[in-house]
Structures are given as C-alpha cells and as structure tokens.
Protein backbone atom coordinates (compact mmCIF):
# COMPACT_ATOMS: atom_id res chain seq x y z
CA UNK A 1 0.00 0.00 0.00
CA UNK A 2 1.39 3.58 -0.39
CA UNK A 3 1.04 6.89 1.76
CA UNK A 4 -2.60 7.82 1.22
CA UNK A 5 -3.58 3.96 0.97
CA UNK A 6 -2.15 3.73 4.32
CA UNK A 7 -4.23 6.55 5.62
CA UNK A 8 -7.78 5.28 4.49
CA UNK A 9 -6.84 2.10 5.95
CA UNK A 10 -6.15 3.25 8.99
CA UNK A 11 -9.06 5.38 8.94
CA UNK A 12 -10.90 1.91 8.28
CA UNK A 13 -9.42 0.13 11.14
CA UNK A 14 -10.69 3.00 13.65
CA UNK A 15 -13.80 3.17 12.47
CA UNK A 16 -14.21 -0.80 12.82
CA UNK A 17 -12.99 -0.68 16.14
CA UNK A 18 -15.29 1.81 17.35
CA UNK A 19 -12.43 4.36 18.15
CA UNK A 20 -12.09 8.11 17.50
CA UNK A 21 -9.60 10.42 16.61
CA UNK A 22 -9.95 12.22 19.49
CA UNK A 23 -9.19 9.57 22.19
CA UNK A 24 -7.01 7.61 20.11
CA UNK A 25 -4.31 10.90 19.51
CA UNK A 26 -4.23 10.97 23.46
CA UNK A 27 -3.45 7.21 23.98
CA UNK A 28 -0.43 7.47 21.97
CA UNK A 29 0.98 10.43 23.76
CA UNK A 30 -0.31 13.69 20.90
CA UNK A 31 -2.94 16.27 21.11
CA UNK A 32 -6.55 15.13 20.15
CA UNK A 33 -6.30 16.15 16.59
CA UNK A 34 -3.63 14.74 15.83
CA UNK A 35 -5.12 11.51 14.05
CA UNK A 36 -7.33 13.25 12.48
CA UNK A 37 -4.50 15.93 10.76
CA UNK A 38 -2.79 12.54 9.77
CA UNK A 39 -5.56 11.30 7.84
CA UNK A 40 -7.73 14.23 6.70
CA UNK A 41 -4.79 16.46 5.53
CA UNK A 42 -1.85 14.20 5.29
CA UNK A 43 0.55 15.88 8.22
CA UNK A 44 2.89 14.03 9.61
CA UNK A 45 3.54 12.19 6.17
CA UNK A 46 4.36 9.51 8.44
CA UNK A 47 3.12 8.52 11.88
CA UNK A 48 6.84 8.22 13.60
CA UNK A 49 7.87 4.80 14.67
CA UNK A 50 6.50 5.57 18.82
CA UNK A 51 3.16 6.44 17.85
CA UNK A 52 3.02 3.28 15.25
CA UNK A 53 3.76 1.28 17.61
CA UNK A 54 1.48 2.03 20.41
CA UNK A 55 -1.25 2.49 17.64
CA UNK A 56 -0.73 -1.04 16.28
CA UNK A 57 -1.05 -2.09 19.89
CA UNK A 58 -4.51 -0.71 20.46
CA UNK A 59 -5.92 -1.03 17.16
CA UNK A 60 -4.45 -5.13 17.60
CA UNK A 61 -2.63 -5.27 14.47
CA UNK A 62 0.73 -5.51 12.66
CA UNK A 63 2.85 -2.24 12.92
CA UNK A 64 3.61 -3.02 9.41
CA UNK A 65 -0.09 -2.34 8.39
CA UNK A 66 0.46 1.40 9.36
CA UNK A 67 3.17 2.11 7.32
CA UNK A 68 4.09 1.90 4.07
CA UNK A 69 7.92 1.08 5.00
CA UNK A 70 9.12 -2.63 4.36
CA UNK A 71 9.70 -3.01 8.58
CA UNK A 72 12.22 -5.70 9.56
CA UNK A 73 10.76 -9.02 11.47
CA UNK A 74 11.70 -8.67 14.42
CA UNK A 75 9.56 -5.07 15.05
CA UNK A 76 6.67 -6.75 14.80
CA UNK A 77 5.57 -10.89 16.55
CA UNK A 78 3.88 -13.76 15.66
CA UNK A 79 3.40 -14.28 19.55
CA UNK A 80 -0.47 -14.24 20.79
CA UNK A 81 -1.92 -11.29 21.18
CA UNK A 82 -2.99 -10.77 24.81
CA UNK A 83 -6.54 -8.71 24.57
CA UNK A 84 -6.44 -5.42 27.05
CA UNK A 85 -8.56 -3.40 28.78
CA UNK A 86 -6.95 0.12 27.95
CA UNK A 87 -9.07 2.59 30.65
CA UNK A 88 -9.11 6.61 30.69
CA UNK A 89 -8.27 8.40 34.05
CA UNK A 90 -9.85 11.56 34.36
CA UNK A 91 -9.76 13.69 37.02
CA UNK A 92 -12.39 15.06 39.81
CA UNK A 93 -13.16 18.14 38.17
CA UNK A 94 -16.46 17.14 36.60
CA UNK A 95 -18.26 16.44 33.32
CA UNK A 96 -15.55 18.30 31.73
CA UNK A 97 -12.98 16.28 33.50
CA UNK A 98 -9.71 16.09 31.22
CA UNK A 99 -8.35 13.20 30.51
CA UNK A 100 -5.21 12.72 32.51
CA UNK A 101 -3.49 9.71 31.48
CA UNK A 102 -4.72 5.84 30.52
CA UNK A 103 -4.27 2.53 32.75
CA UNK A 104 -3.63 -0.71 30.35
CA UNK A 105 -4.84 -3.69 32.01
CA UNK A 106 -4.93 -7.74 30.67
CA UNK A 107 -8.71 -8.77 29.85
CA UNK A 108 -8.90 -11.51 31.89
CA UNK A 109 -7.97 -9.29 34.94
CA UNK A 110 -10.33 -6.58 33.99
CA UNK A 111 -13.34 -9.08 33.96
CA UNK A 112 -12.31 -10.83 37.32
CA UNK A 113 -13.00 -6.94 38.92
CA UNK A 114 -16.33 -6.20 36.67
CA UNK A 115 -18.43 -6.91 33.96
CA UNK A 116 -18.71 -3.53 32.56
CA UNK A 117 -17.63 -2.41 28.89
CA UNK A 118 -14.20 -0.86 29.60
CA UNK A 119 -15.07 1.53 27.29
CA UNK A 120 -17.56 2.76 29.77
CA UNK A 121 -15.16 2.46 32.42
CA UNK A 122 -12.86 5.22 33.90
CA UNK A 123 -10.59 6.19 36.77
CA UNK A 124 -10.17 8.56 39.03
CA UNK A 125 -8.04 8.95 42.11
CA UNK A 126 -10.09 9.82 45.05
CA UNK A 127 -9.48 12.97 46.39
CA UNK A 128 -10.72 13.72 50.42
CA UNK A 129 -11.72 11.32 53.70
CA UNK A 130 -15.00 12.03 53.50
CA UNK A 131 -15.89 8.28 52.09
CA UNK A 132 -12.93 6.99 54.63
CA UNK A 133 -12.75 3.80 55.75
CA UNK A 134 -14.15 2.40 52.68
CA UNK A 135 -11.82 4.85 49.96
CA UNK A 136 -8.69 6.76 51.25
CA UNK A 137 -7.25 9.59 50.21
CA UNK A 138 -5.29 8.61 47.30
CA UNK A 139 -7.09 5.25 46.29
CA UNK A 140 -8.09 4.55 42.67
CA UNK A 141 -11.46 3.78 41.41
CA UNK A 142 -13.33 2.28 38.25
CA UNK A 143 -16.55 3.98 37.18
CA UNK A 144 -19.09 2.62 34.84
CA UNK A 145 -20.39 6.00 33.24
CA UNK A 146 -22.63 3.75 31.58
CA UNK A 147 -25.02 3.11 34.63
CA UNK A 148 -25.53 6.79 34.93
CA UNK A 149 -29.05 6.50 37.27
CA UNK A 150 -29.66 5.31 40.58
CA UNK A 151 -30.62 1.32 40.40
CA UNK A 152 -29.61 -0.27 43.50
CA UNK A 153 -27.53 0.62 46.56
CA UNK A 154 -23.93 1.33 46.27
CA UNK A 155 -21.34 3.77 45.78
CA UNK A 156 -21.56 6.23 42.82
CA UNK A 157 -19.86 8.94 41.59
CA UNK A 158 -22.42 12.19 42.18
CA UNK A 159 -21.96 15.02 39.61
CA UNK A 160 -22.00 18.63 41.31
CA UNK A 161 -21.90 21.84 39.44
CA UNK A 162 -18.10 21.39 38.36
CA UNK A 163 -17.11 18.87 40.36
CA UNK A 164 -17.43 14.79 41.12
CA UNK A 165 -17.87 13.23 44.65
CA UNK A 166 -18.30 9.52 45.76
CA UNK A 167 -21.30 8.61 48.13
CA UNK A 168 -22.97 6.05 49.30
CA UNK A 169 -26.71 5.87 47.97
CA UNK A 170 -29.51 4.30 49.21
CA UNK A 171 -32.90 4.63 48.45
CA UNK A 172 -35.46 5.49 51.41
CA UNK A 173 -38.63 5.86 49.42
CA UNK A 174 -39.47 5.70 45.51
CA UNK A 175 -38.69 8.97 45.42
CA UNK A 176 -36.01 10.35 47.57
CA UNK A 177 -32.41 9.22 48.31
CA UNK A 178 -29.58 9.28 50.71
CA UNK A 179 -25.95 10.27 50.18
CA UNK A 180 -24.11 9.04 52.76
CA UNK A 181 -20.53 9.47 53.56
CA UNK A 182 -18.91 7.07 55.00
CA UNK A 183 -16.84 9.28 57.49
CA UNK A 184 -19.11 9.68 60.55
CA UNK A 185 -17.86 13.52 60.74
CA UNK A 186 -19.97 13.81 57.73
CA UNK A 187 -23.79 14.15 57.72
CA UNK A 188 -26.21 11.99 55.53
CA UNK A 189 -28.27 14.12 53.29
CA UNK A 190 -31.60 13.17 52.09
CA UNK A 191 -32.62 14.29 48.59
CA UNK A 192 -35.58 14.21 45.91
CA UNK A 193 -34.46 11.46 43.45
CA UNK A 194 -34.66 14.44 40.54
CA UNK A 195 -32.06 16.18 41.70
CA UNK A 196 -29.69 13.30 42.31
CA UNK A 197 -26.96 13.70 39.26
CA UNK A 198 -25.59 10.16 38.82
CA UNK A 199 -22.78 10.38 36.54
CA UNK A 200 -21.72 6.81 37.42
CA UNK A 201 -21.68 3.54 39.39
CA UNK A 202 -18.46 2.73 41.31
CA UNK A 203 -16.94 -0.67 40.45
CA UNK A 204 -13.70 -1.73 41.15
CA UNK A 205 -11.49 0.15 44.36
CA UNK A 206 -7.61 -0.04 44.29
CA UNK A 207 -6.02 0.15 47.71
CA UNK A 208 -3.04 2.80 47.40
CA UNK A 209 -0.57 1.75 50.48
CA UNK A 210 3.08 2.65 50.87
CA UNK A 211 4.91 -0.02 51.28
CA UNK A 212 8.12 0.09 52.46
C-alpha cells in the first residue's frame, strides 16, 4: 500500500474498532487532533515509529499495516496477542474532566474486577476522607459512566456543578435518596431522586498503600 492507501486504511481500522480520533491521539501520547490531521490532511507524512507502535497495539494489528515502509521481522511478533482493557483516568473536576493519562490492564484481569464495557469504564483517584474507611485519600477507582441513574444501593460517583464526589446511595422511598458518607464527621443528606446527578456507578477500588 502507499502513503494515502495507508491513511484510508487506517481510517478503516478506527472506524471498525469503534475508536475516535480524538481519544485515540491521546493514547499514543499527541494532542486530540492529531489523528485526524494525519488522515484528513496528510501531516505528519508519516506517523513516527512511537506512535506506530502504540497504535498497532490498540488497534491489535501488525505495525507493518500502518506504514508503508518494508519493517524488519523482528519489530513486529507472531506471539499471541494478549486482549487489554486500555481505561481513561480523568480527574475530579467534573463532566468536563480532562483526561489525565490511561491505565492498560490484561482482559482476563479486567473481567475478574467487573463486567462492565471498559469503554464505559474510567478512573479517578479519590481525592478527600470524607468516604474513609471504605476509599482513602489517594485510592483509585473504576466507574461505569454507563449506569448513569440510581438502580440499586452502592457507591456512585455524584456530579456537582463542576465537580465529582463519591457517596454512598440508598434509596429510602421511591422517590427520595440518601448520600451518605462514610466518614461519621460527615452528615447523611436526604434528597428528591430528581435532583440526584448520577454520573456513574463505582466498580472496582484499588487500595493505594506505601509499602516500604
């Protein structure tokens, strides 16, 4: 294939993946348009050897389908491919929450913590005590953005006016619920169901302890 062969094929390969530009250009370390300057307008002529690689890698294919350079053997492996979970981390800031870096994890581990679609699936380093003991300052969790309404009890991720905060949410009639903290030093508060902004379901916790 040549240059602009190249190009519509990887434009191909996104599309059948359900990708986008946007995310894409971040998960191999450019500014969200930069995929889609490659392939709409042809700049870089090139995607440089970094960015092929870790694009090959996500989009599960040979580096040497993204470029129309003969690449030697050994760039590129017959070995297995090992399906990953590759999951945003965004930060507490809100619905407009920038994405601040991506966690890469092995399939099979990523369905023995839930059965979510990791595209719906983000994390975000809790921030605060005021859901101490259960989530410390610090810890990591995994959202499902996809279960963005109350169904049953649990911990989910509350949407304020520009910011996110984890409570604890049970339901105390059809139409009101309770956000509870789990640090006694903060008060329950009981609200109309309506003007409870889920944003998502909590998932998956990871503990971070120094160690050492």
């Amino acid at each position: 294939m040549n240059i602009e062969q190249i190009r519509t094929h990887i434009d191909d390969l996104i599309r059948k993946k359900g990708k986008n530009y946007r995310s894409l250009s971040l998960q191999i370390g450019k500014n969200e348009a930069y995929l889609h300057q490659y392939i709409n307008k042809g700049s870089p002529l090139r995607l440089p050897e970094e960015q092929r690689r870790k694009l090959a890698e996500i989009l599960d294919v040979d580096e040497q389908e993204l470029t129309d350079i003969k690449l030697p053997k050994t760039i590129f492996s017959n070995a297995p491919h090992t399906p990953t979970a590759l999951i945003e981390m965004v930060s507490f800031e809100g619905k407009n929450s920038p994405t601040i870096g991506f966690m890469s994890l092995p399939l099979t581990d990523f369905r023995n913590m839930t059965a979510s679609d990791p595209s719906s699936v983000k994390m975000l380093r809790v921030a605060g005590d005021s859901m101490s003991p259960t989530l410390k300052n610090g810890d990591y969790v995994l959202a499902d953005f996809s279960c963005n309404a109350y169904s049953t009890d649990g911990l989910y991720l509350i949407a304020g006016k520009d910011y996110y905060a984890i409570r604890r949410v049970q339901q105390i009639s059809p139409s009101e619920l309770m956000l509870i903290s789990d640090n006694a030093n903060y008060k329950p508060v009981s609200l109309s169901a309506k003007k409870v902004d889920v944003a998502a379901k909590v998932v998956f916790c990871f503990k971070a302890e120094k160690i050492g």
